[in-house]
C-alpha atoms as a PDB file:
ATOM      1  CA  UNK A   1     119.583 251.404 223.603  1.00  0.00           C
ATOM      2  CA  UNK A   2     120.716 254.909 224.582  1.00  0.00           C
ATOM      3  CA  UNK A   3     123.289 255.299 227.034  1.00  0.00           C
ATOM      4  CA  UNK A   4     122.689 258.658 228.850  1.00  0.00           C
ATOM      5  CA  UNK A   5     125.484 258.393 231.284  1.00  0.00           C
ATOM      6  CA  UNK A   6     127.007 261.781 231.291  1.00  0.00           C
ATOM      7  CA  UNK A   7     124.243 263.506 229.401  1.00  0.00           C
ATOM      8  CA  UNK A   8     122.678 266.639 230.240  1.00  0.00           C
ATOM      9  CA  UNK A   9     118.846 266.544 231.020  1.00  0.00           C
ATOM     10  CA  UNK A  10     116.640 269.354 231.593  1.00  0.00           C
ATOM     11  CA  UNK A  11     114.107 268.853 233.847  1.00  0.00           C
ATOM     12  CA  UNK A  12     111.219 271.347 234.390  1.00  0.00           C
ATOM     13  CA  UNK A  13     108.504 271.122 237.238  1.00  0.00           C
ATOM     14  CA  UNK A  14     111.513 269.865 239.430  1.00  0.00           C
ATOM     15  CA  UNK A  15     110.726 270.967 242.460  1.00  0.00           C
ATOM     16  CA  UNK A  16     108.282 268.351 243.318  1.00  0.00           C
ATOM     17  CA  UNK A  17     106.158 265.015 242.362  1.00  0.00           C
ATOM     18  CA  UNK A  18     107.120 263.475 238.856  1.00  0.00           C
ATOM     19  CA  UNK A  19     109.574 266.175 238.411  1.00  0.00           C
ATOM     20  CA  UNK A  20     111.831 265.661 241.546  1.00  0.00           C
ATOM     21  CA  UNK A  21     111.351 261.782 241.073  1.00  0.00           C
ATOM     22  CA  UNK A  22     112.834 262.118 237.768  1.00  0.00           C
ATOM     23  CA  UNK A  23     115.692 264.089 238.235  1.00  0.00           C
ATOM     24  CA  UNK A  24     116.511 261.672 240.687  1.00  0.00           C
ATOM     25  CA  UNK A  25     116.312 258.790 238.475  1.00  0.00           C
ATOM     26  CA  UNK A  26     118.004 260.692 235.635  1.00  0.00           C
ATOM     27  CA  UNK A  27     120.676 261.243 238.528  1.00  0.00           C
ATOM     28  CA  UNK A  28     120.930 257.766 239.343  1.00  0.00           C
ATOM     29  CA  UNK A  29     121.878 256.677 236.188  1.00  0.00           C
ATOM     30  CA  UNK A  30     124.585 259.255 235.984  1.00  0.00           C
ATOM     31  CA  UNK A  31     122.874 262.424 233.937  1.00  0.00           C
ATOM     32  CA  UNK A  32     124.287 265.707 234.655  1.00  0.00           C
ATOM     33  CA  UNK A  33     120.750 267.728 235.659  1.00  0.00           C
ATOM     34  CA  UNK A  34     119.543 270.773 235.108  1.00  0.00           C
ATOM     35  CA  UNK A  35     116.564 271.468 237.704  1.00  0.00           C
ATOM     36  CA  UNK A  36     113.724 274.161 236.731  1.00  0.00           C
ATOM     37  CA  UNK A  37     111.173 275.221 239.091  1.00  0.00           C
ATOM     38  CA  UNK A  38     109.215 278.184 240.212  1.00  0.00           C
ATOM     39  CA  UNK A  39     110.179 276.849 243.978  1.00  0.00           C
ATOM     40  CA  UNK A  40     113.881 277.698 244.102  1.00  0.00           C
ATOM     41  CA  UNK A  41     114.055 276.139 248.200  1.00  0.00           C
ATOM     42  CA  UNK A  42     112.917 273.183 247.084  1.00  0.00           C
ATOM     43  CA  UNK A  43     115.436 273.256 243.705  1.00  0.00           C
ATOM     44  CA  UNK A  44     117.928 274.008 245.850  1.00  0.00           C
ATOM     45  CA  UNK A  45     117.242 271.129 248.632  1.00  0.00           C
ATOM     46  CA  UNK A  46     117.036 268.134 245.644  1.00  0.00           C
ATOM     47  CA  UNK A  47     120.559 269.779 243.961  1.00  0.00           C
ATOM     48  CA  UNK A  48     121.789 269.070 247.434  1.00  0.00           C
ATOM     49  CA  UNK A  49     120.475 265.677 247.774  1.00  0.00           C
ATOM     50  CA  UNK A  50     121.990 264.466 244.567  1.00  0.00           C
ATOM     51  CA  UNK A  51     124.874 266.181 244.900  1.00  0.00           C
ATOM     52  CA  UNK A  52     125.814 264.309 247.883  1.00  0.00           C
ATOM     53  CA  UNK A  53     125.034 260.977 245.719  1.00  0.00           C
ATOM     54  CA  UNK A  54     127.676 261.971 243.643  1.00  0.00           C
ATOM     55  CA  UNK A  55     125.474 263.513 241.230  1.00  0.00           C
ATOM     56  CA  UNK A  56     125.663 267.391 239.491  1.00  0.00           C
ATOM     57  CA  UNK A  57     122.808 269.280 239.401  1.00  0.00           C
ATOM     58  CA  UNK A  58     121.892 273.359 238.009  1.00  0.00           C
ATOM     59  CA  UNK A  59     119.481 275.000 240.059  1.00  0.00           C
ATOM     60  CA  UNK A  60     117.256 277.325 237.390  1.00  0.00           C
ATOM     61  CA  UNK A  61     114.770 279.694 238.925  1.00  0.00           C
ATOM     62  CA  UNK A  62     112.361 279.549 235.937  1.00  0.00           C
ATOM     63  CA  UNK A  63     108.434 280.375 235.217  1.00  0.00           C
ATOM     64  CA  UNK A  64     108.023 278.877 231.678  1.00  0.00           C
ATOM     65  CA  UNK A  65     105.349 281.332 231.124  1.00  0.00           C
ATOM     66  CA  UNK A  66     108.336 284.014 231.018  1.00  0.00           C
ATOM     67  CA  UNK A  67     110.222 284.537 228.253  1.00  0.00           C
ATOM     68  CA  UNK A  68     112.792 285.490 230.059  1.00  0.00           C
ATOM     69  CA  UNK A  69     113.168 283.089 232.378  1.00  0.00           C
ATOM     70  CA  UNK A  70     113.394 280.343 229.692  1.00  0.00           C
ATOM     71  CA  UNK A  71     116.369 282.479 227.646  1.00  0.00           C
ATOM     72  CA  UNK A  72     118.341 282.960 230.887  1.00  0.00           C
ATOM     73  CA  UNK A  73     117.360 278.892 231.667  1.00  0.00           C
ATOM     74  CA  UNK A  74     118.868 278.029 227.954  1.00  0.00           C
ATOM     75  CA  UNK A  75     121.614 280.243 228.824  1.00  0.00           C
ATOM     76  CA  UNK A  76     122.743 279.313 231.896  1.00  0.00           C
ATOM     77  CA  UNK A  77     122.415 274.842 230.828  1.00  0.00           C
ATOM     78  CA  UNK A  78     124.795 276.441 228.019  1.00  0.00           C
ATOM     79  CA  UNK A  79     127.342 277.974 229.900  1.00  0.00           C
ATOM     80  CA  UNK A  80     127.848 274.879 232.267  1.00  0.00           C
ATOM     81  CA  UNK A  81     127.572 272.301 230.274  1.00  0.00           C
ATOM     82  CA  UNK A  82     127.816 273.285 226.785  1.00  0.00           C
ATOM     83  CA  UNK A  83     124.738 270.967 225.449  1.00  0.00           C
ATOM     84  CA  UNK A  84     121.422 269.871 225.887  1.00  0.00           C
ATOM     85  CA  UNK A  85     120.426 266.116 224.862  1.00  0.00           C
ATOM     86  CA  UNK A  86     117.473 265.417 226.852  1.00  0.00           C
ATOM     87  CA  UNK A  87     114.625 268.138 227.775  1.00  0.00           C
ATOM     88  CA  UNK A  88     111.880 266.543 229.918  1.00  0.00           C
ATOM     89  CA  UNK A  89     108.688 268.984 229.635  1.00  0.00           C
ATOM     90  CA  UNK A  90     107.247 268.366 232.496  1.00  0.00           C
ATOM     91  CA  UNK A  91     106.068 271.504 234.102  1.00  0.00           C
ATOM     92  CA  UNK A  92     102.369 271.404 234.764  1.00  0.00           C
ATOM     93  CA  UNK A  93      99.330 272.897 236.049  1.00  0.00           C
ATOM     94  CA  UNK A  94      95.670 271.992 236.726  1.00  0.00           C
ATOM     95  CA  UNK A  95      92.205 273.262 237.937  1.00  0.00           C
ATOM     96  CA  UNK A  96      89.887 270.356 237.682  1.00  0.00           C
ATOM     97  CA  UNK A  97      85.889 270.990 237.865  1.00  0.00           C
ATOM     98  CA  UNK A  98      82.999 271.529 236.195  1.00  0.00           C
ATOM     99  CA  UNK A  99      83.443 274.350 233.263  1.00  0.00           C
ATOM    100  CA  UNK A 100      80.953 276.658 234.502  1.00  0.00           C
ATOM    101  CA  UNK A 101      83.102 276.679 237.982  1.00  0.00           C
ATOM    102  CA  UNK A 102      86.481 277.469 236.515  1.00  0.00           C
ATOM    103  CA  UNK A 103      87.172 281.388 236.616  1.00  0.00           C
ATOM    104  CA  UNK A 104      88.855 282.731 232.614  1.00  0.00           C
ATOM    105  CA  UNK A 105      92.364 282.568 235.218  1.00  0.00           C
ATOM    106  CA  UNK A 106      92.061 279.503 235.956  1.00  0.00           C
ATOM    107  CA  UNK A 107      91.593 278.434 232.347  1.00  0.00           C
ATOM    108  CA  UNK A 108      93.889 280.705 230.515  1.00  0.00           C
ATOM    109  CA  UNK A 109      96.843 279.659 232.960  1.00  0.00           C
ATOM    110  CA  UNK A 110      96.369 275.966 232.170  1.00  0.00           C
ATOM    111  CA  UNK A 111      97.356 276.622 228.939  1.00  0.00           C
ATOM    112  CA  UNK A 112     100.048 279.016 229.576  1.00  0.00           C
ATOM    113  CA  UNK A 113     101.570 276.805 231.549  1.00  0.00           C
ATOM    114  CA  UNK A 114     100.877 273.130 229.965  1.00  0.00           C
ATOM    115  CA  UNK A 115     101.016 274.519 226.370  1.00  0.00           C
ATOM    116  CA  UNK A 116     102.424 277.611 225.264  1.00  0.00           C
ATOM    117  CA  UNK A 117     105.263 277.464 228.071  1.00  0.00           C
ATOM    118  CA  UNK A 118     105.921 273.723 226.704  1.00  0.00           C
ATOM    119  CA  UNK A 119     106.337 275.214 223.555  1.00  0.00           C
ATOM    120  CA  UNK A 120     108.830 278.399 224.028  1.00  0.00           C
ATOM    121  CA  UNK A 121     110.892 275.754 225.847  1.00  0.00           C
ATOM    122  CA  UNK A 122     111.282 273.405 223.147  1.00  0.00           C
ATOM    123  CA  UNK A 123     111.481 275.801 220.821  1.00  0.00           C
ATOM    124  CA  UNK A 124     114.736 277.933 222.639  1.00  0.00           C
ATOM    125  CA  UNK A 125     116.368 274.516 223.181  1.00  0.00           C
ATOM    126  CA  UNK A 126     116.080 273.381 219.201  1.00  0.00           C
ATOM    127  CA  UNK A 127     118.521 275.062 218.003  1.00  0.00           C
ATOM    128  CA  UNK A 128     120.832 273.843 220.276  1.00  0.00           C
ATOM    129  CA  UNK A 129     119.970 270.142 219.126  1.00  0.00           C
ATOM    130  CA  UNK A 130     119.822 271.450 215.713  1.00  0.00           C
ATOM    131  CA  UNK A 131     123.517 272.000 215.991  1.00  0.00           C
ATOM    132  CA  UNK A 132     123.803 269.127 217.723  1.00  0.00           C
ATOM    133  CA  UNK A 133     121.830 267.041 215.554  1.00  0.00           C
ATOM    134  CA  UNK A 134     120.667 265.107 218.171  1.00  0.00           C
ATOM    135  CA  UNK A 135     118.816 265.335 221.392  1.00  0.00           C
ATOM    136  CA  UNK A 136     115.587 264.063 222.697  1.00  0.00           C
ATOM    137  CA  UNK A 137     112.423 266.038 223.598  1.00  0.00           C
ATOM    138  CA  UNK A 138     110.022 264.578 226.179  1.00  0.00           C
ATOM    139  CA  UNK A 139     106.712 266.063 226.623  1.00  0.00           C
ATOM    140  CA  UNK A 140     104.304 265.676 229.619  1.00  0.00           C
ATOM    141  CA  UNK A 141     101.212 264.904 228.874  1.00  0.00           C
ATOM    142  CA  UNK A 142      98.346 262.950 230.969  1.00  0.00           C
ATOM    143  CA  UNK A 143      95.436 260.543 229.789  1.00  0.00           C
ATOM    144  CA  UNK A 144      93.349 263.341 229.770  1.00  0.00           C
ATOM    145  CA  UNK A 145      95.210 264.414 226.366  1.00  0.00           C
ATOM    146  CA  UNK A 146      93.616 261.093 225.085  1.00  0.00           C
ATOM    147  CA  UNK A 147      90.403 260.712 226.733  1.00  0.00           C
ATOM    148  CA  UNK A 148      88.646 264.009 227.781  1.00  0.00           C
ATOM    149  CA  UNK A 149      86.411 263.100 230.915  1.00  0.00           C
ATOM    150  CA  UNK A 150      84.058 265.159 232.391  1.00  0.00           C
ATOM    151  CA  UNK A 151      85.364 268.164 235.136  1.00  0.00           C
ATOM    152  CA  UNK A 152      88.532 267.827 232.530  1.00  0.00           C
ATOM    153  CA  UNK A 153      87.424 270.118 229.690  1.00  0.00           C
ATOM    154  CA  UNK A 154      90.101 273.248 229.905  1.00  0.00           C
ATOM    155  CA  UNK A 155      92.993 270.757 231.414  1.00  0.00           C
ATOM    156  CA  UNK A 156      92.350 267.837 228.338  1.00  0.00           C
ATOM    157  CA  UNK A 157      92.208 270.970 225.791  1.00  0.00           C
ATOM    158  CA  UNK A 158      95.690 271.897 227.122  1.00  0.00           C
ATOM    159  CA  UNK A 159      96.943 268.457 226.858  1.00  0.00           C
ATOM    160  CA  UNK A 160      95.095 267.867 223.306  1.00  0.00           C
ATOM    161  CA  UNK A 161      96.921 270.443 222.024  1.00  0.00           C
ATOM    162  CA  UNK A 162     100.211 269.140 224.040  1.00  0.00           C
ATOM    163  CA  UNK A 163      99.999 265.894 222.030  1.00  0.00           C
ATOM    164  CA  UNK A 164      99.309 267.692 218.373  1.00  0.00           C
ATOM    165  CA  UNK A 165     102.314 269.422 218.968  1.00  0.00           C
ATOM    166  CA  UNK A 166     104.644 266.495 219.738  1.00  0.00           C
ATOM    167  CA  UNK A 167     103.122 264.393 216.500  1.00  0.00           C
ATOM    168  CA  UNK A 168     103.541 267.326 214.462  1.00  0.00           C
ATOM    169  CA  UNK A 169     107.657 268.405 215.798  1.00  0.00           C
ATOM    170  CA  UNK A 170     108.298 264.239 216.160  1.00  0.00           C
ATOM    171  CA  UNK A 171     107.754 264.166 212.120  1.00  0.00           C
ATOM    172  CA  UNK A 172     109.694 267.928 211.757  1.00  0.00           C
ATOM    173  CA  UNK A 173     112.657 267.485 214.052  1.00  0.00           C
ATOM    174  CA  UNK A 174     113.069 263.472 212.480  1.00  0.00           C
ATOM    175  CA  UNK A 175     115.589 264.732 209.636  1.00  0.00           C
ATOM    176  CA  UNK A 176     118.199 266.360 212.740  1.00  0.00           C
ATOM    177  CA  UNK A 177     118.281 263.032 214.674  1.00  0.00           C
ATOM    178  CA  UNK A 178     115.956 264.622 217.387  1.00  0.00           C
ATOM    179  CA  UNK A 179     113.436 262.052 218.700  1.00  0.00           C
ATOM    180  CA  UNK A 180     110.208 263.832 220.279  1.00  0.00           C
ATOM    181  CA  UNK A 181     108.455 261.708 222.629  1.00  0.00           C
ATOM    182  CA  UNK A 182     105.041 261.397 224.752  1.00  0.00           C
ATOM    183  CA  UNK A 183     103.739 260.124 227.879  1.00  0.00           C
ATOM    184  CA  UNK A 184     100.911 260.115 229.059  1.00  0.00           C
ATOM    185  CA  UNK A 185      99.848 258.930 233.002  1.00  0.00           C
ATOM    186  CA  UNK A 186      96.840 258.007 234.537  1.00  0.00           C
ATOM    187  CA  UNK A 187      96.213 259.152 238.071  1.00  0.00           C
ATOM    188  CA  UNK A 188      99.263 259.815 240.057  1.00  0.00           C
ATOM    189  CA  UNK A 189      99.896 259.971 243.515  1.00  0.00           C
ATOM    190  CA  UNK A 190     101.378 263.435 244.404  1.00  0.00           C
ATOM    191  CA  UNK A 191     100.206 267.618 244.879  1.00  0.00           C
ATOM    192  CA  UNK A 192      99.271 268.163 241.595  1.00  0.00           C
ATOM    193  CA  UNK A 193      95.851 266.185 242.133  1.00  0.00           C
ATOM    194  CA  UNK A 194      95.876 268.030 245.574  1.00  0.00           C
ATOM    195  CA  UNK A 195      96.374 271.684 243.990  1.00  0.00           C
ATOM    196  CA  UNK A 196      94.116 271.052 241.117  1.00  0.00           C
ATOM    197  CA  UNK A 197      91.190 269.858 243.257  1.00  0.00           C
ATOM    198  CA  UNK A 198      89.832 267.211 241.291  1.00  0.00           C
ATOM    199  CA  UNK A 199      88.162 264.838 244.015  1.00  0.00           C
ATOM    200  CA  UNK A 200      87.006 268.199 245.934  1.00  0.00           C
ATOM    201  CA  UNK A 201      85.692 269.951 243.373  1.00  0.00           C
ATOM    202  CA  UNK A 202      84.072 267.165 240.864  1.00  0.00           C
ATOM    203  CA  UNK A 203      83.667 263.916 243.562  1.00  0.00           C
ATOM    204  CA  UNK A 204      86.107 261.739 241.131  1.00  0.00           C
ATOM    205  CA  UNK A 205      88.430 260.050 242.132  1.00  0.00           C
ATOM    206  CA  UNK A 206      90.915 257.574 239.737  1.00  0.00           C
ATOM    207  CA  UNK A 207      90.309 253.729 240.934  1.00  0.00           C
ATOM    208  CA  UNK A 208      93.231 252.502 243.233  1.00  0.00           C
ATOM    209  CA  UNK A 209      94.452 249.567 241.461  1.00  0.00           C
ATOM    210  CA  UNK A 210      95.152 252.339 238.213  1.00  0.00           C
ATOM    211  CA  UNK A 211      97.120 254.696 240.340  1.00  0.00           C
ATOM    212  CA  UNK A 212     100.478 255.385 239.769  1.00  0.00           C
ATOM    213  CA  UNK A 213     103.586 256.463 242.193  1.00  0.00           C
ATOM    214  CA  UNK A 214     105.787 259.354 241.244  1.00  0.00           C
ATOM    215  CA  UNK A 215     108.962 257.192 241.273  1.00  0.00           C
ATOM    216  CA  UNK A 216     107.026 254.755 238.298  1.00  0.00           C
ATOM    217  CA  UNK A 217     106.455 257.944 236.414  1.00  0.00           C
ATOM    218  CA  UNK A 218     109.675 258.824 236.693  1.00  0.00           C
ATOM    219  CA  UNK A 219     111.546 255.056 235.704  1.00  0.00           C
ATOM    220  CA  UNK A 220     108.708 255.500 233.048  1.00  0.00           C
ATOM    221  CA  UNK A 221     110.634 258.303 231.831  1.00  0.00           C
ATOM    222  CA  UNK A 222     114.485 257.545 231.782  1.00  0.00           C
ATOM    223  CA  UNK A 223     113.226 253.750 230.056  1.00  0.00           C
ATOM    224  CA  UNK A 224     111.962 255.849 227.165  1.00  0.00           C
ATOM    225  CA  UNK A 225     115.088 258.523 227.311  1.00  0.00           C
ATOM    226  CA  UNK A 226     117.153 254.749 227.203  1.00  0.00           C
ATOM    227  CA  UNK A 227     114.868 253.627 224.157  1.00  0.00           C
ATOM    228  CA  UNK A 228     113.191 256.167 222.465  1.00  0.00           C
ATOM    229  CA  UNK A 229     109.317 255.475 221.299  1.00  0.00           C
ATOM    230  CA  UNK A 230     106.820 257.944 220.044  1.00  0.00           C
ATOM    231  CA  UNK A 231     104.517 257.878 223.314  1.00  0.00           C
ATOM    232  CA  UNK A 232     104.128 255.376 226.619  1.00  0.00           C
ATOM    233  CA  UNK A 233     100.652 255.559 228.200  1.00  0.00           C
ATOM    234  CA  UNK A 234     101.013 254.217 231.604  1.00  0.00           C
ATOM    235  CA  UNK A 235      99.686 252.078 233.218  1.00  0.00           C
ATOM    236  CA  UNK A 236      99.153 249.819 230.078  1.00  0.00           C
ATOM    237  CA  UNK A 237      95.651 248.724 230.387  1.00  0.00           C
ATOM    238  CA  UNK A 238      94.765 251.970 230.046  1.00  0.00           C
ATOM    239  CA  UNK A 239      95.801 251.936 226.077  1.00  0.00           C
ATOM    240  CA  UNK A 240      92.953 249.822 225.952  1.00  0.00           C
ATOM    241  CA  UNK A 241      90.648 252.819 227.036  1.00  0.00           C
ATOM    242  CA  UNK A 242      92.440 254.651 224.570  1.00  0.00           C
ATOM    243  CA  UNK A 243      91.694 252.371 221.790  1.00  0.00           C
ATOM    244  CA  UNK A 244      87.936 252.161 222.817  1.00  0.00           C
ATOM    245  CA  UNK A 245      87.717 255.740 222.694  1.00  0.00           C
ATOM    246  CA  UNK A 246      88.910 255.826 219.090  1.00  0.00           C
ATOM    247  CA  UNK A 247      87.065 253.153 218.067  1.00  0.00           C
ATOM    248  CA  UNK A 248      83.775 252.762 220.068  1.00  0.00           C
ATOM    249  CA  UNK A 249      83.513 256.756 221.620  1.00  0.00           C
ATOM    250  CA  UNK A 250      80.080 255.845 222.730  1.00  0.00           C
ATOM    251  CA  UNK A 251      81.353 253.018 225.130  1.00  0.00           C
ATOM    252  CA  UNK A 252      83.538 255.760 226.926  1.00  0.00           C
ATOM    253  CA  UNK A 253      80.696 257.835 227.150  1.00  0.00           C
ATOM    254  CA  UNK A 254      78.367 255.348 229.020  1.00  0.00           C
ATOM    255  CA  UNK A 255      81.491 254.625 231.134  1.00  0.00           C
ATOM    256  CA  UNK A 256      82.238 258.425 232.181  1.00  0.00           C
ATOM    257  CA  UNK A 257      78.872 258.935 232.615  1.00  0.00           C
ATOM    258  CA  UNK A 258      78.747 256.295 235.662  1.00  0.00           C
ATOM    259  CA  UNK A 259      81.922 257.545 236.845  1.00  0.00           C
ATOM    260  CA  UNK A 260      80.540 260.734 237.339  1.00  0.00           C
ATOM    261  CA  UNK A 261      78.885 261.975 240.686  1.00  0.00           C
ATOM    262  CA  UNK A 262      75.555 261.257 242.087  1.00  0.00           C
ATOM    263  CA  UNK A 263      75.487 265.018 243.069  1.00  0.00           C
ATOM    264  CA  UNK A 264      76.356 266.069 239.986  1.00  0.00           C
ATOM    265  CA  UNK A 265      72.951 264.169 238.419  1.00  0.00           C
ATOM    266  CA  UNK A 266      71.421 265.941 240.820  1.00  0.00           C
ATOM    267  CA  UNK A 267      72.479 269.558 240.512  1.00  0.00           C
ATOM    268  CA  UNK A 268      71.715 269.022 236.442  1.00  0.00           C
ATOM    269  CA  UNK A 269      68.226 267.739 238.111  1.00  0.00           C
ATOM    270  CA  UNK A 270      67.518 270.453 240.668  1.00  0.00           C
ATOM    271  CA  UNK A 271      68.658 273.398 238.198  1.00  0.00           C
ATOM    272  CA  UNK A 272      66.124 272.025 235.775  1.00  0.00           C
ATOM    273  CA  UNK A 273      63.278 272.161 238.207  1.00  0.00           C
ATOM    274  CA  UNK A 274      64.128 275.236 239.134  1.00  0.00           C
ATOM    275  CA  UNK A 275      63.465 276.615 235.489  1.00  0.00           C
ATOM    276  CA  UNK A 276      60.215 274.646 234.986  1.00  0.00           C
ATOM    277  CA  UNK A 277      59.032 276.382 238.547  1.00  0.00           C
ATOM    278  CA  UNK A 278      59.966 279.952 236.923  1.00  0.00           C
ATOM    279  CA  UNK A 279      57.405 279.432 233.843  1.00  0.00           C
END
């Protein structure tokens, strides 16, 4: 087991939800933090919160879609602290509903933000753990980057491609002593389901007794910084949804299909009817 007393964790998406719950719990078990957020009141409130816990936390202004707000992030860990062991990818974005109700912004930020600012991050702070040889890279992902359900199809693309990449760098990185890990949630109680919409704009909803708190996310993630494994899908009867999908894809189907809205049944049903009239 890894003891991360004393180490230095980046944390992106701090400013709220999973992101503020796990820079506490890194805090907690004595981490020195590094807190990245677009929200730099709401940085600067949690640095003060663990700070007077007896904590240290780095409030870093950053967009991850900005080049050069991920160099002066890099830069600015390195100056205080000299290292980086543990980066925690978490910085996220979503804008759930049916694909023909997504504008091209909505959809080409999802992947700025979940994907290709994932990836300049990781790929500033490698070198440092290059040197290092060591360090630990954990990447954000969702169950939607293993089961792609309907009003999902830009967000589970983003997080598809999320998980590629951490198979692929897990199996590159391997050789420096830098362990690359996943983890994927179900539904989790916080804004991010608010700000992407999902019940308003697609009717579904993620059944109670498979929701998951912030602070469970956020244990979720120091347990696997503590013992490193190559993904955790919380909670854990959802692996078996995962395994279905692999195995018996037609299962999920009939399953999503339920799951899905009445109205949205009958939109498919009133737009054809409306063609048939037109002939």
């Amino acid at each position: 087991m890894t003891d991360i007393r004393g180490q230095v964790v980046i944390v992106t998406g701090a400013s709220s939800g999973i992101g503020a719950a796990t820079a506490r719990a890194f805090s907690r078990a004595r981490a020195r933090l590094a807190l990245a957020a677009r929200r730099v009141d709401r940085l600067q409130t949690l640095a003060g919160e663990i700070e007077r816990a007896g904590g240290e936390a780095l409030v870093l202004p950053t967009d991850v879609t900005r080049p050069q707000d991920i160099e002066a992030l890099v830069g600015a860990v390195l100056n205080r602290f000299g290292r980086v062991d543990i980066l925690f990818n978490n910085a996220g974005l979503g804008r759930i509903g049916w694909l023909e109700g997504l504008t091209p912004d909505e959809i080409r930020l999802q992947f700025e933000v979940n994907t290709l600012g994932l990836i300049a991050l990781t790929r500033a702070v490698l070198p440092v753990m290059q040197r290092q040889r060591s360090g630990h890279i954990i990447n954000m992902a969702s169950m939607a980057a293993k089961i792609a359900t309907p009003g999902y199809t830009a967000y589970a693309a983003s997080k598809f491609a999320v998980d590629g990449f951490t198979q692929a760098l897990r199996r590159e990185v391997a050789p420096w002593g830098i362990r690359v890990s996943l983890i994927c949630p179900g539904g989790v109680e916080t804004e991010f389901g608010e700000e992407a919409h999902i019940e308003r704009r697609t009717g579904l909803t993620t059944p109670g007794l498979l929701r998951l708190s912030a602070d469970r996310v956020a244990q979720a993630v120091v347990d696997l910084a503590r013992r490193p494994r190559r993904q955790v899908i919380l909670p854990w009867p959802l692996t078996i949804a995962v395994i279905l999908n692999r195995l018996a894809p037609w299962l999920i189907d009939w399953a999503t299909a339920r799951y899905v809205r009445t109205e949205r049944a009958e939109e498919i049903a009133s737009a054809a009817g409306g063609r048939h009239g037109n002939r």
